[in-house]
C-alpha atoms as a PDB file:
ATOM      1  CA  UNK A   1     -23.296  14.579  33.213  1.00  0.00           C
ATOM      2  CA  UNK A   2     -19.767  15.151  31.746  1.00  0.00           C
ATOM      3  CA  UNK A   3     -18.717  16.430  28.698  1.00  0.00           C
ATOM      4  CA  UNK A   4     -17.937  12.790  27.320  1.00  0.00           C
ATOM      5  CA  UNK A   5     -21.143  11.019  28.050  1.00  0.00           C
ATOM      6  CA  UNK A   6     -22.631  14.391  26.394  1.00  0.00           C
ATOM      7  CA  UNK A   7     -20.600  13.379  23.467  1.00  0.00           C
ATOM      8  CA  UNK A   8     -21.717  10.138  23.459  1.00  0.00           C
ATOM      9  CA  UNK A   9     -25.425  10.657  23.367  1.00  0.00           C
ATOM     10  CA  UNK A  10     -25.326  13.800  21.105  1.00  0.00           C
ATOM     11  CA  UNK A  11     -26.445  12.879  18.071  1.00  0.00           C
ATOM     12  CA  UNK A  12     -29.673  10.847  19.357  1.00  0.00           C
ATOM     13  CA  UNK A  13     -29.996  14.513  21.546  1.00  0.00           C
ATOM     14  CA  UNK A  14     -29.815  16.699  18.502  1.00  0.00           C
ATOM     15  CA  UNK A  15     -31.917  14.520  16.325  1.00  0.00           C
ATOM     16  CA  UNK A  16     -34.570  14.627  18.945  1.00  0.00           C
ATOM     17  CA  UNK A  17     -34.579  18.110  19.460  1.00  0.00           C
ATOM     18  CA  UNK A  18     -33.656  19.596  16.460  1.00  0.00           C
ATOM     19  CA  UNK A  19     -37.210  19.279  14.873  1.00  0.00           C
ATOM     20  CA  UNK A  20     -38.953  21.519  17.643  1.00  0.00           C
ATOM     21  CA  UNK A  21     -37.085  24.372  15.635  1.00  0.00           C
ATOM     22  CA  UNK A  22     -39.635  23.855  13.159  1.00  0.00           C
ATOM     23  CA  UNK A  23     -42.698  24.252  16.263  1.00  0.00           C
ATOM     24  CA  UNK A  24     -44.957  27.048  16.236  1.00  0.00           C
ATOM     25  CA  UNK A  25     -44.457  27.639  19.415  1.00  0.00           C
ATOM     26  CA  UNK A  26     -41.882  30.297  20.279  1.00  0.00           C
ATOM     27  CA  UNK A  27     -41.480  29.038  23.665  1.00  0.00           C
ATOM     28  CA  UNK A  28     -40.077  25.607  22.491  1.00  0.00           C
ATOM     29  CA  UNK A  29     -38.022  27.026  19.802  1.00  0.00           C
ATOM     30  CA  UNK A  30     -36.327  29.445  22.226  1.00  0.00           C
ATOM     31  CA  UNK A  31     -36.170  26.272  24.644  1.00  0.00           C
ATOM     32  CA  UNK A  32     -34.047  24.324  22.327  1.00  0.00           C
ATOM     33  CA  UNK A  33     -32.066  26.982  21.682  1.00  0.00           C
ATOM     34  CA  UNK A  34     -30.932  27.296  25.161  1.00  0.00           C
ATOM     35  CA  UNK A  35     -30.456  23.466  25.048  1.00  0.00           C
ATOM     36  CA  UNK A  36     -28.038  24.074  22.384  1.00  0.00           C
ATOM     37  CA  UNK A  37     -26.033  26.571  24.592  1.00  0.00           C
ATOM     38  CA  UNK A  38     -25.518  24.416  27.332  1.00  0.00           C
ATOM     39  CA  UNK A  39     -24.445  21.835  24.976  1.00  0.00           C
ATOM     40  CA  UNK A  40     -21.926  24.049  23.518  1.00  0.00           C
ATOM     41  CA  UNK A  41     -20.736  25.464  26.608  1.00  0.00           C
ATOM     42  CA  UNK A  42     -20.068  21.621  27.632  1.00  0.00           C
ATOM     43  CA  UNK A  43     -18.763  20.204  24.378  1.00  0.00           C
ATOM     44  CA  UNK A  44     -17.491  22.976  22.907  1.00  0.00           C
ATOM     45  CA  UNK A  45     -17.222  23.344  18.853  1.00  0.00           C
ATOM     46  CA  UNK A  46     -17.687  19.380  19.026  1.00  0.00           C
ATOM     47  CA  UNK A  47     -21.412  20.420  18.634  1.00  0.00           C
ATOM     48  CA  UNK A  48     -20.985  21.896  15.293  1.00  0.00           C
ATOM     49  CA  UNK A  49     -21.088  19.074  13.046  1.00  0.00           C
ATOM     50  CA  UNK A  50     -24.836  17.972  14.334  1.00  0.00           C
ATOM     51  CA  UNK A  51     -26.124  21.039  14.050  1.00  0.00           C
ATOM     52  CA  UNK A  52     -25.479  21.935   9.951  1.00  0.00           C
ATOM     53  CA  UNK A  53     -28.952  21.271   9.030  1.00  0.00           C
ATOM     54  CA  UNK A  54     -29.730  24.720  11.024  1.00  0.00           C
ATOM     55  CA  UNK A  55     -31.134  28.143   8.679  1.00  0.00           C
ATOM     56  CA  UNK A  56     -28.645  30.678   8.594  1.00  0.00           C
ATOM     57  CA  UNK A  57     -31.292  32.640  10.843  1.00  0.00           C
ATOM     58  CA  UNK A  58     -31.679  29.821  13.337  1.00  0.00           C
ATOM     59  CA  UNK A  59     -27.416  29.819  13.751  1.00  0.00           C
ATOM     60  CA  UNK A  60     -27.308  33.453  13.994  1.00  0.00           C
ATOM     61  CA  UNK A  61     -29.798  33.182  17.159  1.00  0.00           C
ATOM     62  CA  UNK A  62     -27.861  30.605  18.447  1.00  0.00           C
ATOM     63  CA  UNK A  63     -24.788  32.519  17.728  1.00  0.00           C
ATOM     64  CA  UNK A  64     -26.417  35.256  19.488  1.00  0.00           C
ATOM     65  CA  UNK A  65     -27.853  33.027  22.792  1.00  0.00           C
ATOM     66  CA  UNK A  66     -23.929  31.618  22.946  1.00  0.00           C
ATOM     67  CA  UNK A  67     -22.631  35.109  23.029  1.00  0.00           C
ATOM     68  CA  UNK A  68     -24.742  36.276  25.987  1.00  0.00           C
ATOM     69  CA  UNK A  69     -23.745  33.635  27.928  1.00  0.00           C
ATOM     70  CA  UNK A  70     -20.135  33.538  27.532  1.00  0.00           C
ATOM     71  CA  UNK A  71     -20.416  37.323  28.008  1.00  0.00           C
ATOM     72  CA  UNK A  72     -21.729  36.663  31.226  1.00  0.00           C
ATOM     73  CA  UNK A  73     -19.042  34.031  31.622  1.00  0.00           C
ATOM     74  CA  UNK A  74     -16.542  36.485  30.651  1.00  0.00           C
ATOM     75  CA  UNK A  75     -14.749  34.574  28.291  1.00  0.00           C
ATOM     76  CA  UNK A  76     -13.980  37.017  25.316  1.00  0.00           C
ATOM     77  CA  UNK A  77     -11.161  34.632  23.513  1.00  0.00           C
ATOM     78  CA  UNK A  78     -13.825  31.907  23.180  1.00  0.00           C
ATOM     79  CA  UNK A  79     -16.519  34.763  21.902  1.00  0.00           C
ATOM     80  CA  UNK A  80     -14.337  35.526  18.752  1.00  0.00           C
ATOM     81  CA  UNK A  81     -13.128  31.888  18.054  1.00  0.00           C
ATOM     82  CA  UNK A  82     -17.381  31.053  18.491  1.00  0.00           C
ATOM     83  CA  UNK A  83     -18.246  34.002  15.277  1.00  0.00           C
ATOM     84  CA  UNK A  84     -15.269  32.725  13.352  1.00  0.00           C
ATOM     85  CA  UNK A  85     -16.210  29.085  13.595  1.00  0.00           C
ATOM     86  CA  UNK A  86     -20.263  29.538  13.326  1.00  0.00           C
ATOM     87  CA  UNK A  87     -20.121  31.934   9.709  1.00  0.00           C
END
């Protein structure tokens, strides 16, 4: 899938997902987390605007999850524009 159909179907992706955040279950809470990585690592800060319904704790994992894989990416420009545009 490119970045543009992404585009296109985010916000019926997010709406879907977004409410497992709420799930007892750990597992599906860290799954759509990592959903939201790979979203951002496709559409970049374009994701930001769907997700602003997310607890300051729930961004700062993301945050977190983002991080470790850019790290592992190697991309430390994108790392410090990520912090600056998540707080």
């Amino acid at each position: 899938m490119t970045s543009s159909q992404l585009l296109d179907l985010l916000p019926r992706l997010i709406n879907t997902i977004l409410p497992s955040l709420q799930s007892a279950i750990a597992d599906l809470r860290k799954s759509v987390i990592f959903i939201l990585v790979e979203i951002y690592l496709s559409v970049g800060e374009a994701l930001f605007p769907h997700i602003q319904t997310l607890t300051p704790p729930q961004r700062k994992v993301l945050t977190i999850y983002i991080k470790k894989k850019m790290t592992a990416d190697s991309s430390s420009t994108d790392i410090n524009r990520l912090t600056a545009a998540m707080m």
